[in-house]
C-alpha atoms as a PDB file:
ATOM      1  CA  UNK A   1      -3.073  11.620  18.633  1.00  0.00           C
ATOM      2  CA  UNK A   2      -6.321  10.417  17.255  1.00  0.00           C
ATOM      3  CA  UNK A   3      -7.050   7.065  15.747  1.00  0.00           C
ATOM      4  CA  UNK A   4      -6.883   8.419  12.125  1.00  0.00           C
ATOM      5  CA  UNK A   5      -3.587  10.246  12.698  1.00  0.00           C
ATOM      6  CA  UNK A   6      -2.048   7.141  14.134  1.00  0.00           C
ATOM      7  CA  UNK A   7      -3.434   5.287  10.950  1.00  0.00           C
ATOM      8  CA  UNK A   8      -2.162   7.863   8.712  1.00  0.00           C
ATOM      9  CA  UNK A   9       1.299   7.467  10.670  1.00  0.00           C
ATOM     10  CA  UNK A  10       1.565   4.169  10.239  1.00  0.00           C
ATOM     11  CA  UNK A  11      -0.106   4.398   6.524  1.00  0.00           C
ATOM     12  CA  UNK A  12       3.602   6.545   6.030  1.00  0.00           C
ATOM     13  CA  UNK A  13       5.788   4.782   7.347  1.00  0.00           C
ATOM     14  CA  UNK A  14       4.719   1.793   5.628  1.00  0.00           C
ATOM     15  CA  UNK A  15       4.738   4.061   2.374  1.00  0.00           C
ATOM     16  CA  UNK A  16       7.305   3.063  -0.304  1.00  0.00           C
ATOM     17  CA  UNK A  17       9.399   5.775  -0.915  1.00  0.00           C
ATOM     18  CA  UNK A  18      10.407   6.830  -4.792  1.00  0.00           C
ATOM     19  CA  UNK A  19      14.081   6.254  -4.189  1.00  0.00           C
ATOM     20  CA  UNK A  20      13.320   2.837  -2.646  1.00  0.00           C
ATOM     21  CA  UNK A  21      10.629   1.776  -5.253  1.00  0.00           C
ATOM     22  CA  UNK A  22      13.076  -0.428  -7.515  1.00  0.00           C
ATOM     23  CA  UNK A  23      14.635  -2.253  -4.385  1.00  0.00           C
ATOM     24  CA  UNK A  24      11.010  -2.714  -3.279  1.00  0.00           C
ATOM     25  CA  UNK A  25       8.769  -3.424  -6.023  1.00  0.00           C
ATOM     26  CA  UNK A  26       8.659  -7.114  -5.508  1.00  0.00           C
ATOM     27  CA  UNK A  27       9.079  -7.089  -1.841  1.00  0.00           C
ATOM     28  CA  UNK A  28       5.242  -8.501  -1.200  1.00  0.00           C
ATOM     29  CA  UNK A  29       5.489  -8.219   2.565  1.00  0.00           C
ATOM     30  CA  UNK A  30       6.301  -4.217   1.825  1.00  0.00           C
ATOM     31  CA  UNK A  31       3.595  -4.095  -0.883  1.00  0.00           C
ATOM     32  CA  UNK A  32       1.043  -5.460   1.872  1.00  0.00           C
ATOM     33  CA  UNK A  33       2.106  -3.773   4.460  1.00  0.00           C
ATOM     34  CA  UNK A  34       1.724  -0.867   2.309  1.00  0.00           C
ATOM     35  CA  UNK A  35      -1.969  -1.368   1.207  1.00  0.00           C
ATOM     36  CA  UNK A  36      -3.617  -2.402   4.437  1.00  0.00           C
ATOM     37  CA  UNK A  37      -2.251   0.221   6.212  1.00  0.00           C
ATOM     38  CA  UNK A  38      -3.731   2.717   3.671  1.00  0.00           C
ATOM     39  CA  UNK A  39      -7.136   0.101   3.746  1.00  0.00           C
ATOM     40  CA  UNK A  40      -7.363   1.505   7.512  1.00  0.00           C
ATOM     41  CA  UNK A  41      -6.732   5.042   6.640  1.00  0.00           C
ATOM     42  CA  UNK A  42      -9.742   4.447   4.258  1.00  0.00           C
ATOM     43  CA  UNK A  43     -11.756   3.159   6.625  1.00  0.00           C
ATOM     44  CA  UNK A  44     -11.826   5.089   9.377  1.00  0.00           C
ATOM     45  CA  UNK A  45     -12.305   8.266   6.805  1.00  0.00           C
ATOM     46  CA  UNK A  46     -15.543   6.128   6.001  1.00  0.00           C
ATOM     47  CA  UNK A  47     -14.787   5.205   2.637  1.00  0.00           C
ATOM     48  CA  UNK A  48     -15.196   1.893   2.606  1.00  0.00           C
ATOM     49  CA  UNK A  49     -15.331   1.102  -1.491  1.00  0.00           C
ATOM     50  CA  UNK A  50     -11.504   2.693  -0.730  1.00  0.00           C
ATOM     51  CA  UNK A  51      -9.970   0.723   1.984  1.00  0.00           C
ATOM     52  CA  UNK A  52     -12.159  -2.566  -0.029  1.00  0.00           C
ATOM     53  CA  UNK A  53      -9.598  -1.872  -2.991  1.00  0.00           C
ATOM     54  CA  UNK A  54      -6.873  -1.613  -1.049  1.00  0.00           C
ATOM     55  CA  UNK A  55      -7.604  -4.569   0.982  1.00  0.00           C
ATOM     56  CA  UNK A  56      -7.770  -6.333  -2.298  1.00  0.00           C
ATOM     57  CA  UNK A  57      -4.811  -5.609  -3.321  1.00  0.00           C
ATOM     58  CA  UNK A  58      -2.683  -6.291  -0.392  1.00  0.00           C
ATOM     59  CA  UNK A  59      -4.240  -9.832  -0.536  1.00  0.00           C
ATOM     60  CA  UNK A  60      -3.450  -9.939  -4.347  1.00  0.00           C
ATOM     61  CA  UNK A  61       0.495  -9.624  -2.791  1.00  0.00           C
ATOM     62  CA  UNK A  62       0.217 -12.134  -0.287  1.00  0.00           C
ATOM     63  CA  UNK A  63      -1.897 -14.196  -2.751  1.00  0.00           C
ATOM     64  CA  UNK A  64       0.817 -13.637  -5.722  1.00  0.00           C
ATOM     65  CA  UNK A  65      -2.107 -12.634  -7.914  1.00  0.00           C
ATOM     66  CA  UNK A  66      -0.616  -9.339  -8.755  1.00  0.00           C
ATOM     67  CA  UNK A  67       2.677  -8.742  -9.225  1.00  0.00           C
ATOM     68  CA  UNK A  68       4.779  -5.276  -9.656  1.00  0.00           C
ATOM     69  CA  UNK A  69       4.304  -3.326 -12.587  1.00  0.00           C
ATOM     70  CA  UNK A  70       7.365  -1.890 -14.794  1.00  0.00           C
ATOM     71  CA  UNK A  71       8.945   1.172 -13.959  1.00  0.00           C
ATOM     72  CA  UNK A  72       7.360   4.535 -14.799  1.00  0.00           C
ATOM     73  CA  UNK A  73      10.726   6.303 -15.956  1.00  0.00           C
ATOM     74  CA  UNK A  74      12.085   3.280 -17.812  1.00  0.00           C
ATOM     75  CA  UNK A  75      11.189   3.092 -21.816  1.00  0.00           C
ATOM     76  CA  UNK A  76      10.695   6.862 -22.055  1.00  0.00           C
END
C-alpha cells in the first residue's frame, strides 16, 4: 500500500458518513479528525492550496471558530 492509499484510507475512515452526520455535526474531535486527514490526502497529491484549507478548517474546530452548519434536507 502506498503512502497516498494509506492517507486516503485513513482520509475514509475518518469520513463522516450521511447517516451519522446529525449525531456528528458538532462532534469537533470528528470534524478534525475529518479535515486533517483529507489535509494529508491533499498534500501528498501536491495540492497544497487544498490540504492549506483543510488544515484551516480542522483548526477552526479545535479553535471553536467554526461551528456546524444547518442541515441540508431540513427547511426544504
Amino acid at each position: 500500500m502506498t503512502t497516498q492509499e494509506l492517507a486516503q484510507a485513513l482520509a475514509a475512515r475518518l469520513a463522516i458518513a450521511p447517516n451519522d452526520w446529525h449525531r456528528l455535526k458538532a462532534n469537533r474531535k470528528a470534524r478534525a479528525s475529518e479535515q486533517a486527514a483529507m489535509a494529508l490526502v491533499y498534500l501528498l497529491k501536491d495540492q497544497p492550496e487544498e490540504a492549506l484549507a483543510r488544515l484551516q478548517q480542522a483548526t477552526g474546530w479545535l479553535d471553536r471558530s467554526i461551528s456546524a452548519p444547518p442541515c441540508p434536507t431540513h427547511g426544504r
